[in-house]
Protein backbone atom coordinates (compact mmCIF):
# COMPACT_ATOMS: atom_id res chain seq x y z
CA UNK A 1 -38.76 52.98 -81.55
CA UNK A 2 -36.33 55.72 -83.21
CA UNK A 3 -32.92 55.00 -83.47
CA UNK A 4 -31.87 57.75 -81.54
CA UNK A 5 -33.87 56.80 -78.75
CA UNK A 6 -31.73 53.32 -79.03
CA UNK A 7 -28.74 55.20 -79.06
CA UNK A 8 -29.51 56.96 -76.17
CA UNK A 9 -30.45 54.73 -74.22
CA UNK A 10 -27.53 52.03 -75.07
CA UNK A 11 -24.88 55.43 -74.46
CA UNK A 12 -26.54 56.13 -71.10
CA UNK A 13 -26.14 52.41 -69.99
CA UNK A 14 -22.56 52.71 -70.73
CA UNK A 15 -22.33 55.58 -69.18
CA UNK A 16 -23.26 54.06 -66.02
CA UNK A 17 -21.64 50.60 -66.39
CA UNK A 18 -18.45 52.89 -66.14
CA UNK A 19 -19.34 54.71 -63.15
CA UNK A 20 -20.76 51.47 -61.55
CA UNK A 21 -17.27 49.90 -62.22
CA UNK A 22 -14.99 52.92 -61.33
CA UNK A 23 -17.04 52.60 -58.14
CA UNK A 24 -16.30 49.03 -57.52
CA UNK A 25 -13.00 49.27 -58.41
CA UNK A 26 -12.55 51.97 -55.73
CA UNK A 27 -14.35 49.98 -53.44
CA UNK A 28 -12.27 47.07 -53.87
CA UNK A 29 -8.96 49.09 -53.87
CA UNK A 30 -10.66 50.93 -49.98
CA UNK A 31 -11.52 47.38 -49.06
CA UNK A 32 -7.77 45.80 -50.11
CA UNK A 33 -5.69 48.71 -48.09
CA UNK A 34 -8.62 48.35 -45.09
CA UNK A 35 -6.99 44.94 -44.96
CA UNK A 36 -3.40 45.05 -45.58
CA UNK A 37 -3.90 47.93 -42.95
CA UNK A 38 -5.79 45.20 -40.84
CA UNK A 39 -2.55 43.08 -41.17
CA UNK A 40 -0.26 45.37 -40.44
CA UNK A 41 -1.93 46.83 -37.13
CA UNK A 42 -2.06 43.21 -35.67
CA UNK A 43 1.32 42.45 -36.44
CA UNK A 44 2.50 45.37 -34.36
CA UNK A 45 0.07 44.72 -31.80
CA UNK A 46 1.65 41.22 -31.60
CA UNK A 47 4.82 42.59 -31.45
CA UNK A 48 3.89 44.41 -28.71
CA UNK A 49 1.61 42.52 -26.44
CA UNK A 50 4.53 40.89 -24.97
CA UNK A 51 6.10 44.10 -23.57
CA UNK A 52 3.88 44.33 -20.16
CA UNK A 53 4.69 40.76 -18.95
CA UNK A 54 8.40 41.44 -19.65
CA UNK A 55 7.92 44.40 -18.28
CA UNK A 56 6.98 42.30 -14.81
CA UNK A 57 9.59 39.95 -15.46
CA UNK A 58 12.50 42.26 -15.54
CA UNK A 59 10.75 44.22 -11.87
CA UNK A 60 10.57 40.73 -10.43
CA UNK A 61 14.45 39.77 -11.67
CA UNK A 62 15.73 43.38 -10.91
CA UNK A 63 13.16 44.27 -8.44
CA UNK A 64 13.61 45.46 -4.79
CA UNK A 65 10.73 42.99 -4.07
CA UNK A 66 12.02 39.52 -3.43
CA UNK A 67 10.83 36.37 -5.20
CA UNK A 68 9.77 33.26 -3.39
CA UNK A 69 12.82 31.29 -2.16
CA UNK A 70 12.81 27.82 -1.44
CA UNK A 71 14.72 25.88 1.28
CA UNK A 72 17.28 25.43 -1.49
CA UNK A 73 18.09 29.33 -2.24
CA UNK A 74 16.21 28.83 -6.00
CA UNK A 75 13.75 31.27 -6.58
CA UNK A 76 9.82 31.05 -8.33
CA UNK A 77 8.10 32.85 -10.88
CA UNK A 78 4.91 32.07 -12.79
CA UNK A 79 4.99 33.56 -15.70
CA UNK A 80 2.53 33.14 -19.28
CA UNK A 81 4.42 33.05 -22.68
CA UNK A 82 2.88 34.18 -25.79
CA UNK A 83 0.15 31.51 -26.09
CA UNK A 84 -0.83 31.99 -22.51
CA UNK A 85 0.41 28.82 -21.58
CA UNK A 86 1.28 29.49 -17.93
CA UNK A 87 4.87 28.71 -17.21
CA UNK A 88 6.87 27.68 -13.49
CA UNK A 89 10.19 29.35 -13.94
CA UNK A 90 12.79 28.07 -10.92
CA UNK A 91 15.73 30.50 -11.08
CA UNK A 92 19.13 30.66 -9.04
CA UNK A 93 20.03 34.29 -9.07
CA UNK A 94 23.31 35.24 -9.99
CA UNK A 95 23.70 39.17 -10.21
CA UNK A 96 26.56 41.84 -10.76
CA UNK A 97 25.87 45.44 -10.73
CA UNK A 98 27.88 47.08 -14.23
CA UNK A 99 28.84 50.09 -14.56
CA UNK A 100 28.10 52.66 -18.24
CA UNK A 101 31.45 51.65 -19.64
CA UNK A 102 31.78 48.06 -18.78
CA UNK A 103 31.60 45.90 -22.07
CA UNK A 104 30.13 42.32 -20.96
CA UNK A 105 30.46 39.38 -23.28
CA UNK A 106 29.80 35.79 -23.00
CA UNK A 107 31.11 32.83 -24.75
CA UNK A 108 29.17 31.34 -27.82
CA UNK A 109 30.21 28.47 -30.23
CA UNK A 110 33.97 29.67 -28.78
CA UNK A 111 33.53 33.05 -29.23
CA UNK A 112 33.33 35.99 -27.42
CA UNK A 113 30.03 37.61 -27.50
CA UNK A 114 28.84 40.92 -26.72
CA UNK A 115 26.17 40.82 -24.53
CA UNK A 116 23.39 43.74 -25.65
CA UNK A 117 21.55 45.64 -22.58
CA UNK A 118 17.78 44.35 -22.92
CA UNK A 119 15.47 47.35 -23.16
């Protein structure tokens, strides 16, 4: 076999060895940011799979609808919490209406507190 032929053949193998690893190494790098992309999406679907059951919690706390009221004036809610554990919430209902420009605090450790307007 010539020596040419040897060199040929040993430069065309390298040639492809380089291709096959730019080609894994840009499959790797896809298949990285396909996961950290993966991450990402669940943790903002996490964040927000919560939002339609307080969604139902604030109607049935604000609502027009009334709650179930025992004999006792508390009121009932069933309600599931992150891990779908289902929950029995027994509430006595204290409301005030507030008005734009009323600032409402509470007291925490001793300290006033400015209470922030859940959205």
């Amino acid at each position: 076999m010539p020596a040419w032929f040897e060199v040929t053949i040993i430069v065309a193998f390298a040639i492809g060895a380089v291709f096959f690893f730019a080609k894994y190494r840009e499959t790797a790098a896809a298949l990285h940011e396909s996961e950290r992309m993966k991450a990402r999406l669940s943790n903002d679907l996490n964040r927000y799979k919560d939002v339609p059951r307080l969604r139902a919690l604030r109607d049935a706390l604000l609502g027009a609808k009334p709650l179930p009221t025992d004999d006792d004036g508390n009121e009932h809610l069933l309600l599931r919490d992150g891990d779908l554990q289902l929950h029995h919430l027994i509430l006595r209902r204290e409301s005030t209406p507030v008005n734009e420009e009323d600032e409402i605090s509470y007291t925490k450790n001793g300290e006033q507190v400015r209470l922030q307007e859940f959205e």
